[in-house]
C-alpha atoms as a PDB file:
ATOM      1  CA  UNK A   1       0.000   0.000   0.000  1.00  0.00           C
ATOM      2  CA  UNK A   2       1.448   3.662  -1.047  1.00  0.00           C
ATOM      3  CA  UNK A   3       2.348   5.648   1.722  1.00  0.00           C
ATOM      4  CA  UNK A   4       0.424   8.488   2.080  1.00  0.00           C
ATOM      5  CA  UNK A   5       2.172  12.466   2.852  1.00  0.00           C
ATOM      6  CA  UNK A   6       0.049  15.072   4.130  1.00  0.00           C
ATOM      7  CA  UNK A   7       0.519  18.013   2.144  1.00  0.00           C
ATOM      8  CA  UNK A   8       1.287  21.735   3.945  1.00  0.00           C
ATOM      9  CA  UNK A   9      -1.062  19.139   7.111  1.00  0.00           C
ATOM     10  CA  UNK A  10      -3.918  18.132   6.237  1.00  0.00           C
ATOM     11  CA  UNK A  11      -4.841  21.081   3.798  1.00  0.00           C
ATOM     12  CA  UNK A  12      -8.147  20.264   2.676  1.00  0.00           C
ATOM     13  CA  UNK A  13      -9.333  20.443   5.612  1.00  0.00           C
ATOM     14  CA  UNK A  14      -7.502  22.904   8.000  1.00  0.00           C
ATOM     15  CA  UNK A  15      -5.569  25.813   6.718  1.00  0.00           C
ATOM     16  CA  UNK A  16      -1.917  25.005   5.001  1.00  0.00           C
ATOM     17  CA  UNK A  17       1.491  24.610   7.160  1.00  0.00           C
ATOM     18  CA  UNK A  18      -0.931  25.386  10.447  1.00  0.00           C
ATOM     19  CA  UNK A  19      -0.559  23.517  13.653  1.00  0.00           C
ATOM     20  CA  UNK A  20      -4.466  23.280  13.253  1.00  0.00           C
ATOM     21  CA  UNK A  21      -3.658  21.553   9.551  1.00  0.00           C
ATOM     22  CA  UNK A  22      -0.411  19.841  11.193  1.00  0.00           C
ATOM     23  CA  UNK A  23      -1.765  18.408  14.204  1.00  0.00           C
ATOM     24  CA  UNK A  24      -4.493  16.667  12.058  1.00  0.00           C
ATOM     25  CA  UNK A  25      -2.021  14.479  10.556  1.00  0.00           C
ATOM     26  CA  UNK A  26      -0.528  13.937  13.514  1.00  0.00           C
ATOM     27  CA  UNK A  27      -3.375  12.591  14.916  1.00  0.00           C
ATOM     28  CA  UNK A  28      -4.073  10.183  12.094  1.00  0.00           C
ATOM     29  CA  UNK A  29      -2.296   6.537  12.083  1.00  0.00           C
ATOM     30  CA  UNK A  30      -2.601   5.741   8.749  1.00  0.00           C
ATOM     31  CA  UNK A  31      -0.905   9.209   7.674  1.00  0.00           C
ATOM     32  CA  UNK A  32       3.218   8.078   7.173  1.00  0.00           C
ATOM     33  CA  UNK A  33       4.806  11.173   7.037  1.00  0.00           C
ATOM     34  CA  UNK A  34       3.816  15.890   7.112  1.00  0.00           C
ATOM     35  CA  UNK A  35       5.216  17.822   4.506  1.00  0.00           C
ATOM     36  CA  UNK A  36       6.091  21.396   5.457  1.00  0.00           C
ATOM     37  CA  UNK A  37       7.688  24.748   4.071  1.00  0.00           C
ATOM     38  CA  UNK A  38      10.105  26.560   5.707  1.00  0.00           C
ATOM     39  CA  UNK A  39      11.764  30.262   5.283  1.00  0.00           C
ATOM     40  CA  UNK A  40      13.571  32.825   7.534  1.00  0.00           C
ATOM     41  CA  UNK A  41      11.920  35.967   9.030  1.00  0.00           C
ATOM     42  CA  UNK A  42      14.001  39.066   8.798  1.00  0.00           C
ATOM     43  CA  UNK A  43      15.768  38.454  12.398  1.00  0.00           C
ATOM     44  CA  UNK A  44      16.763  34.951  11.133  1.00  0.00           C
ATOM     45  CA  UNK A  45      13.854  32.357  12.785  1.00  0.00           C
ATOM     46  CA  UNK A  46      12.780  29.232  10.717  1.00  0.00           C
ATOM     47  CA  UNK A  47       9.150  30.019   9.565  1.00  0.00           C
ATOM     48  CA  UNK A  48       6.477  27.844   8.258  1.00  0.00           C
ATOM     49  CA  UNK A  49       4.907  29.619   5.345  1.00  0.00           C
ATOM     50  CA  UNK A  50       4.455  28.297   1.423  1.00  0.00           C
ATOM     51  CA  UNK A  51       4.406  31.376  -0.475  1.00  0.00           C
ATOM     52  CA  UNK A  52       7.206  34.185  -0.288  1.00  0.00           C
ATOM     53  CA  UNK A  53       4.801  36.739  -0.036  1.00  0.00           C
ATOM     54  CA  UNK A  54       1.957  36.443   2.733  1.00  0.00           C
ATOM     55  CA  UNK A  55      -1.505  38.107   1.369  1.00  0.00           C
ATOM     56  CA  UNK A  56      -2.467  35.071  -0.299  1.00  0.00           C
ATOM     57  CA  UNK A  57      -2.594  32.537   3.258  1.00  0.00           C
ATOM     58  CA  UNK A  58      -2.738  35.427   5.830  1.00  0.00           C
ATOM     59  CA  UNK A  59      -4.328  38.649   6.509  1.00  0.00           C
ATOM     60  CA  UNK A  60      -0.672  40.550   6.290  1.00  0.00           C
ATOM     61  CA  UNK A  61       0.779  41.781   2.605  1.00  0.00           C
ATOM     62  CA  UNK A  62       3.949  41.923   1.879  1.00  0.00           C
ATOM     63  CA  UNK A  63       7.184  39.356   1.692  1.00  0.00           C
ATOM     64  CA  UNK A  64       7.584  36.997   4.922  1.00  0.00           C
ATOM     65  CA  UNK A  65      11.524  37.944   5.103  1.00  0.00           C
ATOM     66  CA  UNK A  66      10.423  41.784   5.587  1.00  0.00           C
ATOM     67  CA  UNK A  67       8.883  40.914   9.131  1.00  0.00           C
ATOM     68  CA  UNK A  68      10.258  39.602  11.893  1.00  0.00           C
ATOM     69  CA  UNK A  69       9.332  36.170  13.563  1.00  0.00           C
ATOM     70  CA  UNK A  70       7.386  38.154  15.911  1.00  0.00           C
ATOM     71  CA  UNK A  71       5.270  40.578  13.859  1.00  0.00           C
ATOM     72  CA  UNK A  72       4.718  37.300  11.360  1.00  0.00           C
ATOM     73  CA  UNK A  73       2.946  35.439  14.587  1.00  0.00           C
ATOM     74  CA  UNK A  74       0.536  38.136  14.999  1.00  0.00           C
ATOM     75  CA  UNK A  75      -0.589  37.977  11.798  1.00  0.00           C
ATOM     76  CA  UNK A  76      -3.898  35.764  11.134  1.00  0.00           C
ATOM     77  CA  UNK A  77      -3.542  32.261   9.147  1.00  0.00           C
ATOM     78  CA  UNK A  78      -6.741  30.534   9.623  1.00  0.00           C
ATOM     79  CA  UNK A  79      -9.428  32.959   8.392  1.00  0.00           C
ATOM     80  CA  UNK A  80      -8.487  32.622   5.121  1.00  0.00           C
ATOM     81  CA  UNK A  81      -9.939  28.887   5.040  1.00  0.00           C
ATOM     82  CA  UNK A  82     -12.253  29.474   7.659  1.00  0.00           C
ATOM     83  CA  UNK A  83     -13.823  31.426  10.155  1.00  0.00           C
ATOM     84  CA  UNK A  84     -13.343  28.599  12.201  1.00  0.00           C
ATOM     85  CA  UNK A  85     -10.136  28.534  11.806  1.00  0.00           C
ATOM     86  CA  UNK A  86      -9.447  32.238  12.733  1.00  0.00           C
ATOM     87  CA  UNK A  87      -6.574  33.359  14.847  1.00  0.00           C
ATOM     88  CA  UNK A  88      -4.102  30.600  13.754  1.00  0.00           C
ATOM     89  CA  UNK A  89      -0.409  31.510  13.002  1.00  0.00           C
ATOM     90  CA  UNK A  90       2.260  31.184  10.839  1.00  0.00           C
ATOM     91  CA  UNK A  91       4.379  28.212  13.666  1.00  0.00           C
ATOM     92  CA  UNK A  92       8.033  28.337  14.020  1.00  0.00           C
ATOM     93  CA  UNK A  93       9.536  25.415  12.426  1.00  0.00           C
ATOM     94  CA  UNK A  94      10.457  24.214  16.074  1.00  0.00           C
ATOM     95  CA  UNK A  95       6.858  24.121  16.811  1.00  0.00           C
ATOM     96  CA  UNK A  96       6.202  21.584  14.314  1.00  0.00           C
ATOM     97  CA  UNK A  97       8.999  19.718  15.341  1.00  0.00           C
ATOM     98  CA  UNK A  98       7.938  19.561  18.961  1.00  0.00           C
ATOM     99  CA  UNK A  99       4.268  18.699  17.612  1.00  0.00           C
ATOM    100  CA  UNK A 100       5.518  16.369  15.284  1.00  0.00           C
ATOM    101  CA  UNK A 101       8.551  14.523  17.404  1.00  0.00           C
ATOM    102  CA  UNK A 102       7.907  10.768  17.462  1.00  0.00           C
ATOM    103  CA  UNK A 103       5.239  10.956  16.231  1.00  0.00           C
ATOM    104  CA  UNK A 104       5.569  11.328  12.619  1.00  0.00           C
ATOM    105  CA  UNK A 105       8.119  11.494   9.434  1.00  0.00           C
ATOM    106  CA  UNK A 106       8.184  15.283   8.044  1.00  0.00           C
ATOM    107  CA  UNK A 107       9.055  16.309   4.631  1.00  0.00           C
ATOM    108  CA  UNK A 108      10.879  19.849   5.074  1.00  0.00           C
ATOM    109  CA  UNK A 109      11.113  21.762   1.902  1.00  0.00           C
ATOM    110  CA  UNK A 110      13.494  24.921   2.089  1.00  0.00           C
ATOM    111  CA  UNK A 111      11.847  27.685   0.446  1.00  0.00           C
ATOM    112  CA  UNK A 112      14.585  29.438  -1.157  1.00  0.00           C
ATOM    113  CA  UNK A 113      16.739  30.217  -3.987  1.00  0.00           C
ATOM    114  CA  UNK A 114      20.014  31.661  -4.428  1.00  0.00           C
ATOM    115  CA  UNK A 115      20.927  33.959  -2.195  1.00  0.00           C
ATOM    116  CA  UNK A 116      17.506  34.385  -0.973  1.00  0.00           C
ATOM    117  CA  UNK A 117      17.723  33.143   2.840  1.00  0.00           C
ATOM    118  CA  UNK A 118      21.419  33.014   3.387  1.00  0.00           C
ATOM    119  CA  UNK A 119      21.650  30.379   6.518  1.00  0.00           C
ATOM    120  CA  UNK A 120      18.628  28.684   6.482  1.00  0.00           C
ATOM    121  CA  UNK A 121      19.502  25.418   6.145  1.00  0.00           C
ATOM    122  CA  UNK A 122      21.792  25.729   8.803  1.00  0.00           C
ATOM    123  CA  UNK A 123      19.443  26.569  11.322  1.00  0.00           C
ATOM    124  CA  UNK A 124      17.083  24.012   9.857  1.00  0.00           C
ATOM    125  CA  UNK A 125      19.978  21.378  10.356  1.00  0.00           C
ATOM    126  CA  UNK A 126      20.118  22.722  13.885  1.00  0.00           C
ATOM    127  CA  UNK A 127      16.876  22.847  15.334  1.00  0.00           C
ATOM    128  CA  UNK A 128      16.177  18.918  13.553  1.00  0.00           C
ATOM    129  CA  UNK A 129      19.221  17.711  15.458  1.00  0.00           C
ATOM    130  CA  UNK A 130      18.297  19.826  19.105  1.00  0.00           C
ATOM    131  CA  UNK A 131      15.006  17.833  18.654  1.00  0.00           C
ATOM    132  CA  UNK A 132      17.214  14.855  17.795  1.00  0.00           C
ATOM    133  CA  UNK A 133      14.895  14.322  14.691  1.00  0.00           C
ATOM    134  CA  UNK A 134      17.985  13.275  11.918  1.00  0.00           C
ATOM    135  CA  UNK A 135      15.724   9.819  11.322  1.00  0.00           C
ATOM    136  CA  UNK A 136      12.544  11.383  11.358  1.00  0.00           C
ATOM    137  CA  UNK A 137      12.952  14.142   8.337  1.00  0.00           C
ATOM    138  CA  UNK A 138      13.550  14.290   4.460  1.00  0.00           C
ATOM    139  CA  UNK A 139      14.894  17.731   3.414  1.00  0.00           C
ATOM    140  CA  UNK A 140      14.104  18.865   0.023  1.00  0.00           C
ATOM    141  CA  UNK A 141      13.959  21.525  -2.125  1.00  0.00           C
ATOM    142  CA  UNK A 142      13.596  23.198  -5.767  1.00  0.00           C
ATOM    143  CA  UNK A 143      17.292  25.013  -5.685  1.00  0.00           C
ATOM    144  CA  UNK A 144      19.692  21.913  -5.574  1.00  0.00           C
ATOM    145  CA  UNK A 145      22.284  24.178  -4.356  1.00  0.00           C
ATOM    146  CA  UNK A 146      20.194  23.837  -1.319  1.00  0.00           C
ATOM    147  CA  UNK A 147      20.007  20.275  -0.748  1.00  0.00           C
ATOM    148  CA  UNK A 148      23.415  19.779  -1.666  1.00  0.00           C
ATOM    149  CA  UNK A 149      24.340  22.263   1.012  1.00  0.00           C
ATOM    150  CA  UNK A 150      21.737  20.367   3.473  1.00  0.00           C
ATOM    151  CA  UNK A 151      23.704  17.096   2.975  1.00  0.00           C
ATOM    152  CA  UNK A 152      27.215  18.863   3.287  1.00  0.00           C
ATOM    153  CA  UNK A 153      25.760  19.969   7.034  1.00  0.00           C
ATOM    154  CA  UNK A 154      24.164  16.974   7.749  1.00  0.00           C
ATOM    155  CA  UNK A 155      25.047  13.704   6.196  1.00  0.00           C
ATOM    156  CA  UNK A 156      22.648  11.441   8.742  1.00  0.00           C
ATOM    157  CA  UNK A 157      19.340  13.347   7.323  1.00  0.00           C
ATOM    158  CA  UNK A 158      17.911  12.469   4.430  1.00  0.00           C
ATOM    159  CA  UNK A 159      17.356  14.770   1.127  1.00  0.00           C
ATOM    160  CA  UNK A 160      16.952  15.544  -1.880  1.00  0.00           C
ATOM    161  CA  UNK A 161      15.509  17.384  -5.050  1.00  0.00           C
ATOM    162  CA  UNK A 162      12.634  18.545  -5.952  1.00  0.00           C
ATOM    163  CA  UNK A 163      11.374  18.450  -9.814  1.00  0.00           C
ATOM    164  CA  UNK A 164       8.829  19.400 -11.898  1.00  0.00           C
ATOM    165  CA  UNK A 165       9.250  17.685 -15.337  1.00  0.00           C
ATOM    166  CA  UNK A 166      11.616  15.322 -16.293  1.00  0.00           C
ATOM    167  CA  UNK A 167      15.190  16.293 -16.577  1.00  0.00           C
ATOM    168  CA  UNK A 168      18.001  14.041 -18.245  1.00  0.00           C
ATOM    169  CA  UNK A 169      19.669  11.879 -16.398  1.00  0.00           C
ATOM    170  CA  UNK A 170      17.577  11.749 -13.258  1.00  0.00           C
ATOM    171  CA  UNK A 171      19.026   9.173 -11.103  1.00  0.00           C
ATOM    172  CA  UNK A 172      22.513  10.747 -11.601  1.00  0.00           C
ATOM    173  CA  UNK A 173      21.186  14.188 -10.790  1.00  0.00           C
ATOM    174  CA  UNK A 174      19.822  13.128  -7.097  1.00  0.00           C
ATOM    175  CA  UNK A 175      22.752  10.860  -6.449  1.00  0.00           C
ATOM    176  CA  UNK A 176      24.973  13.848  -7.840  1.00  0.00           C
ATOM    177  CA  UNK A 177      23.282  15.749  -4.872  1.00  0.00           C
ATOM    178  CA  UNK A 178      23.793  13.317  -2.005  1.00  0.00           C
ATOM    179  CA  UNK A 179      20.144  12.676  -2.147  1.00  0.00           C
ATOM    180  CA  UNK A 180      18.302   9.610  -1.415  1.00  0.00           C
ATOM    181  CA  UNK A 181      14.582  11.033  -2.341  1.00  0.00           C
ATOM    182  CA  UNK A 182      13.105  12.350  -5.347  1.00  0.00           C
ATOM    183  CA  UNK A 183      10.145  14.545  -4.992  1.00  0.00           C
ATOM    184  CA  UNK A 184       8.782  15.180  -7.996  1.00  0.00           C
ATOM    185  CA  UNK A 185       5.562  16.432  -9.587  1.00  0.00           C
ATOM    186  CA  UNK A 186       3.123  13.303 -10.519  1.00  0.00           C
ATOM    187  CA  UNK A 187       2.056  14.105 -13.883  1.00  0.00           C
ATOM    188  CA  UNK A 188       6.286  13.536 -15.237  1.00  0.00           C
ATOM    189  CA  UNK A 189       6.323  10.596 -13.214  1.00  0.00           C
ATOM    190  CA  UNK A 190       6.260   7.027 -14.758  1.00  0.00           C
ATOM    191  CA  UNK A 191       6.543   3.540 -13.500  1.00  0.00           C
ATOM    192  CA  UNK A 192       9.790   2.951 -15.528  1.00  0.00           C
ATOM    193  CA  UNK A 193      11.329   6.314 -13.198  1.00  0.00           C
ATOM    194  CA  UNK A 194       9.599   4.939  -9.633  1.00  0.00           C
ATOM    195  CA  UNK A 195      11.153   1.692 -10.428  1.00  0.00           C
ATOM    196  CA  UNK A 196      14.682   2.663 -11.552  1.00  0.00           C
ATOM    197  CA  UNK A 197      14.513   4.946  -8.559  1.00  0.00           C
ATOM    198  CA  UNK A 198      13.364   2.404  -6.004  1.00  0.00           C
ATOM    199  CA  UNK A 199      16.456  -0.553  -7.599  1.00  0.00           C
ATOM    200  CA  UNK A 200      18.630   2.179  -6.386  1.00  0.00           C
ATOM    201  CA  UNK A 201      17.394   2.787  -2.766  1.00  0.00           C
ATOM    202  CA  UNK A 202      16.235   6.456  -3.829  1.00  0.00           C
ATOM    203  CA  UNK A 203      12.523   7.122  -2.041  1.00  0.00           C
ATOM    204  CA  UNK A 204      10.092   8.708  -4.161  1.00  0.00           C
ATOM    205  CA  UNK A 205       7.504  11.386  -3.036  1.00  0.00           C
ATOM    206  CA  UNK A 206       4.714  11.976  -6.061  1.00  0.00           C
ATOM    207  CA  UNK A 207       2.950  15.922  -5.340  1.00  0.00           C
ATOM    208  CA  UNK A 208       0.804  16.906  -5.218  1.00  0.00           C
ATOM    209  CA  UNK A 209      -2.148  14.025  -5.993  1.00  0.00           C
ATOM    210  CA  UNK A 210      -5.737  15.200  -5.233  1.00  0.00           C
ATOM    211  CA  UNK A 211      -8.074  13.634  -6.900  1.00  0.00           C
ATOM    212  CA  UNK A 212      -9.081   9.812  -6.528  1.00  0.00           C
ATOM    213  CA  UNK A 213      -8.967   9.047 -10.293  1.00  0.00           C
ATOM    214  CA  UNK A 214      -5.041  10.768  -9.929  1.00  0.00           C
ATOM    215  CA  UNK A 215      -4.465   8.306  -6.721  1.00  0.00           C
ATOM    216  CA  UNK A 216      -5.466   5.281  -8.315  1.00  0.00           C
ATOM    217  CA  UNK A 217      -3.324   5.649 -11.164  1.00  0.00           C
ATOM    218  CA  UNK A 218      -0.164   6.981  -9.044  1.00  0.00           C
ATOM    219  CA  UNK A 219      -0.452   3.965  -6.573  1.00  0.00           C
ATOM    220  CA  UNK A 220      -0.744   1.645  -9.855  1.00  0.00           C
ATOM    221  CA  UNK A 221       2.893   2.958 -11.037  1.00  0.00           C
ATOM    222  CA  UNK A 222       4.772   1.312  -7.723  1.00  0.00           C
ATOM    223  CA  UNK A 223       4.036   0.300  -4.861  1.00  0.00           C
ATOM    224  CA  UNK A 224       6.584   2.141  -2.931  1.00  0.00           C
ATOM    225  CA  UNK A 225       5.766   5.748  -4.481  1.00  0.00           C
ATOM    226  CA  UNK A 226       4.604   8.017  -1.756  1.00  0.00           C
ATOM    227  CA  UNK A 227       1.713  10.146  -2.699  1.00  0.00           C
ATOM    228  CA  UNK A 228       1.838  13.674  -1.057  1.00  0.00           C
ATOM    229  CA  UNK A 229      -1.920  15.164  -1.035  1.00  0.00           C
ATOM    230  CA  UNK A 230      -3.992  17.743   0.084  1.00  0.00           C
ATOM    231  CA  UNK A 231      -6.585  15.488   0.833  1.00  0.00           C
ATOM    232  CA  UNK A 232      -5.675  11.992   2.833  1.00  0.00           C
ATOM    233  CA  UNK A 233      -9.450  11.022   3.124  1.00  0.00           C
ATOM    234  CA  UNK A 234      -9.214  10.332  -0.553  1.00  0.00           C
ATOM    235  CA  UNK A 235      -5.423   8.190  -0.398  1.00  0.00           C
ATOM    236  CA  UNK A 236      -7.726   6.348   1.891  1.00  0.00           C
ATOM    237  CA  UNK A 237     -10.826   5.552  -0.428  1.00  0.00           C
ATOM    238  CA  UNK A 238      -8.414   4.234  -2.886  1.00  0.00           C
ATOM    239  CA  UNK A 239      -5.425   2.531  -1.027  1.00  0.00           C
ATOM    240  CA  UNK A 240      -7.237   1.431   2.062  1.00  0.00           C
ATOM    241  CA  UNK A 241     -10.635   0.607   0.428  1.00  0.00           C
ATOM    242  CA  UNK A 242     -12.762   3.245   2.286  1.00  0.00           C
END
């Protein structure tokens, strides 16, 4: 049966990279591992926020790394969804990770690019090990740079790239990184990639699958693909037999 990754929490139904939306998937056995997204506020804190800019998941405007950690955690990240979801925050990544210790796997992507949050994956690296949570999180990320710097820091925790489409010489690429996990988005990925990936011990992550007619035909691809979804009531229709 296909792992199943809870997307941003449980996103469709709590609001994204919440500890309303994370603690959902906590809560939920059959749920194998969170992903998250994590940035730097101006004064240097690990934030959990998709988008650079905040209007579109908060009731604040403006980039995330123009505010500090504090003036980001008054801001409003529920009502968006919700109104009854109103007055929940943007968390500090070591909230999640004292939410989340032991409790589940998380999938960390660093929001950056070049240049962009100088020193975040250090401080990532350092708050996953003062949690002593090396086994229990995958790092990965759309600039490479990144996850090669990730695995540079920290050999014992697990990474990789990010893709959307289907680059040349895959396999290479992630083992060219250090990586041992391939995230990449479904609709490039085939069974001939998931297999050649899983013969050479390299975990693969399939985003973001929503619909149950996109489940079925990701879980039919390999058995060991992981399917990262907004929605894990409908991973469980297909691979569980709701």
């Amino acid at each position: 049966m296909n792992p199943c990754v809870a997307h941003r929490g449980w996103s469709g139904d709590a609001p994204e990279n919440t500890l309303a939306a994370i603690a959902l998937a906590a809560a939920d056995p059959d749920i194998s591992m969170i992903e998250i997204d994590v940035q730097l506020s101006r004064d240097g804190v690990p934030v959990v926020i998709h988008d650079n800019c905040l209007d579109r998941t908060t009731n604040g405007s403006g980039r995330v790394k123009d505010f500090t950690a504090d003036e980001l955690r008054r801001l409003d990240a529920g009502s968006w969804f919700s109104p009854a979801f109103a007055g929940q925050i943007i968390p500090l990544l070591s909230e999640v990770l004292e939410l989340t210790q032991g409790k589940k796997l998380l999938d960390i992507e660093i929001k950056t690019l070049p240049g962009l949050y100088p020193g975040l994956e250090e401080k990532a690296v350092e708050l996953i090990r003062k949690f002593d949570m090396q086994d229990q999180v995958v790092l990965t990320s759309f600039d490479h740079y990144a996850v090669a710097k990730a695995k540079a820091l920290a050999p014992e925790i697990k990474a990789g790239p990010l893709v959307s489409g289907r680059p040349l010489k895959l396999v290479e690429m992630v083992e060219e990184l250090g990586g041992s996990v391939l995230a990449i988005d479904y609709e490039y990925l085939t069974a001939e990639t998931a297999r050649t990936m899983h013969e050479r011990g390299i975990q693969v992550v399939a985003w973001t699958v929503n619909s149950l007619a996109d489940i079925r035909a990701v879980a039919e691809l390999h058995p060991a693909i992981q399917i990262c979804t907004n929605y894990p009531q409908h991973w469980k229709q297909v691979c569980r037999g709701w």
